[in-house]
Protein backbone atom coordinates (compact mmCIF):
# COMPACT_ATOMS: atom_id res chain seq x y z
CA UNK A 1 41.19 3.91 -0.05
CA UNK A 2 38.29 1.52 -0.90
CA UNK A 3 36.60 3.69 -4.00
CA UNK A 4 32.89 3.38 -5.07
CA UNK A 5 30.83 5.40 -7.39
CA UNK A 6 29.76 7.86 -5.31
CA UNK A 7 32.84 8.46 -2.97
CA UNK A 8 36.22 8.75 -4.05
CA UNK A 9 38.94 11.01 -3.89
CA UNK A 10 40.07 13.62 -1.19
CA UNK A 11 38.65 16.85 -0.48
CA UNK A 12 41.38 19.68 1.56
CA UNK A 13 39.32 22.49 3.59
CA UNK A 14 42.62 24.80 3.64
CA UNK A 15 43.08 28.36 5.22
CA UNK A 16 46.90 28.36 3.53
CA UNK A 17 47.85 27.15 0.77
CA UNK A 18 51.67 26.66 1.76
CA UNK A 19 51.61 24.05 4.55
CA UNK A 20 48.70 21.71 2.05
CA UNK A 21 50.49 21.69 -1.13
CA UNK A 22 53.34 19.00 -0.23
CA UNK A 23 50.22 16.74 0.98
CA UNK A 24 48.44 17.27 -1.87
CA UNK A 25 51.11 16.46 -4.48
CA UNK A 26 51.48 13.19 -2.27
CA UNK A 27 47.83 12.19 -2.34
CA UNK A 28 48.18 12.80 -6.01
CA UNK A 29 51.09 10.85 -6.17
CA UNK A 30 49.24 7.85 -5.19
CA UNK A 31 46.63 8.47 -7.28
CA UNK A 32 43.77 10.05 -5.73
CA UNK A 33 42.08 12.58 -6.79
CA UNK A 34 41.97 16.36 -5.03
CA UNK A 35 40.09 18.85 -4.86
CA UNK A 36 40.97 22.25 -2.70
CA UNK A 37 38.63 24.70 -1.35
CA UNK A 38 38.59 27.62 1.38
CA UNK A 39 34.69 27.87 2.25
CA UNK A 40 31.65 25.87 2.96
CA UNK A 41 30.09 27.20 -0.54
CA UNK A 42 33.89 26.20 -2.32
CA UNK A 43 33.63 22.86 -0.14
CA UNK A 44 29.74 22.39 -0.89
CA UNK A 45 30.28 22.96 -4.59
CA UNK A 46 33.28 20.76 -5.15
CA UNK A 47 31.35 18.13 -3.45
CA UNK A 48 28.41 18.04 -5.62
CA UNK A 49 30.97 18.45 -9.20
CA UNK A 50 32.57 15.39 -8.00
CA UNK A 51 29.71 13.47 -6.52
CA UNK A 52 30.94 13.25 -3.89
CA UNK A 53 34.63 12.71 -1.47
CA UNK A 54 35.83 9.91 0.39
CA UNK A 55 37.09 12.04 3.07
CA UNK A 56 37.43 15.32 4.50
CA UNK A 57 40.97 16.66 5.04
CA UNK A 58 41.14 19.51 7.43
CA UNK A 59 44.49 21.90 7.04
CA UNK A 60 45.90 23.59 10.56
CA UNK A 61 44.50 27.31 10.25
CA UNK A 62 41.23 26.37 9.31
CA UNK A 63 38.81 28.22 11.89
CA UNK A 64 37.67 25.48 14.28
CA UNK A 65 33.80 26.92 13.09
CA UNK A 66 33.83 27.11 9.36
CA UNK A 67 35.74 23.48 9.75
CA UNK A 68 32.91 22.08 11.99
CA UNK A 69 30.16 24.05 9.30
CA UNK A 70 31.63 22.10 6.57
CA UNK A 71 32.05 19.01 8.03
CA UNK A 72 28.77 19.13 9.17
CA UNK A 73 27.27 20.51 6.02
CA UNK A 74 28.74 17.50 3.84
CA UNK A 75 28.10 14.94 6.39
CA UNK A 76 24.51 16.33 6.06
CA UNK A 77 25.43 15.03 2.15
CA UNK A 78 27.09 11.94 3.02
CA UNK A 79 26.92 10.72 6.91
CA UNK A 80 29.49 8.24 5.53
CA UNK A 81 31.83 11.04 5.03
CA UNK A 82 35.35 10.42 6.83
CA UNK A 83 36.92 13.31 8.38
CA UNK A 84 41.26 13.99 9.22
CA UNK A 85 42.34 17.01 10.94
CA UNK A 86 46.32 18.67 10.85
CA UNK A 87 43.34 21.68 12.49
CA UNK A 88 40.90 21.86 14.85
CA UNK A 89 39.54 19.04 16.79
CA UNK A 90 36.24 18.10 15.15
CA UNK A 91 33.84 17.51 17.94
CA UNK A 92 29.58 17.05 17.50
CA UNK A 93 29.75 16.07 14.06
CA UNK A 94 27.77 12.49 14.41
CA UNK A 95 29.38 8.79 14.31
CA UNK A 96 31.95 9.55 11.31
CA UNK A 97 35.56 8.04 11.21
CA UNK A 98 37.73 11.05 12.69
CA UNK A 99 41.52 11.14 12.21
CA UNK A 100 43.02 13.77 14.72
CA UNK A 101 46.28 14.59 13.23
CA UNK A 102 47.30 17.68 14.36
CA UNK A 103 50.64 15.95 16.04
CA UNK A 104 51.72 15.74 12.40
CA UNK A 105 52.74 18.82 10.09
CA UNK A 106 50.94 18.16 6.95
CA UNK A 107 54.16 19.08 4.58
CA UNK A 108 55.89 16.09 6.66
CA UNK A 109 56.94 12.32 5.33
CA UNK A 110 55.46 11.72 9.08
CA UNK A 111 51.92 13.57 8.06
CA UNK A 112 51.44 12.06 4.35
CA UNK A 113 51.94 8.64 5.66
CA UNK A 114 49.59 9.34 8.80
CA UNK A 115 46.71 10.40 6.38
CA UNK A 116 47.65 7.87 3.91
CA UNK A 117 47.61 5.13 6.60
CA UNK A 118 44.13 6.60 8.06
CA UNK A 119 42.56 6.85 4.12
CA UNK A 120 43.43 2.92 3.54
CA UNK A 121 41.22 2.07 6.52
CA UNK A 122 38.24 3.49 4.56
């Protein structure tokens, strides 16, 4: 993933913390860094401690509103924001790269490499 000053490293909107955690040791694994929240004031507070995220990850669970809330709320932040889903399609949320992933289990060699493949594009 290209990294500037303002937007690096991932951040995971997660309902469970089970299905994320294999994904996240991978993304830290290649040397990213992660940040996990459940909320749009969790999401909207990591965002402004780390100045900032390269890209949204969205977990399967997540409520197809509170993911479209935050997406929306942080591309209000960033419109350069990227955006991958193992959720909800994420529809109406402007011109924004959108990975739909929700083929993929986000524990799976299949997922990681999905995302990771998707994150080297930005």
């Amino acid at each position: 993933m290209a990294h500037d000053a303002r937007n690096t490293g991932v951040l995971l909107l997660q309902d469970d913390p089970r299905p994320m955690q294999a994904l996240k040791d991978a993304l830290e694994r290649e040397a990213l860094e992660v940040d996990v929240v459940a909320g749009l004031a969790d999401a909207r507070a990591s965002f402004y401690r780390a100045g900032g995220h390269g890209c949204l990850v969205v977990g399967p669970g997540v409520a197809p509103g509170l993911a479209q809330q935050v997406a929306a709320a942080l591309r209000g932040l960033d419109p350069r924001l990227a955006v991958a889903t193992f959720g909800p399609a994420m529809r109406h949320i402007g011109p924004t790269r959108v990975a739909h992933l929700a083929a993929f289990h986000p524990s799976s060699r299949a997922g990681q490499g999905a995302l990771l493949r998707f994150l080297l594009t930005l």
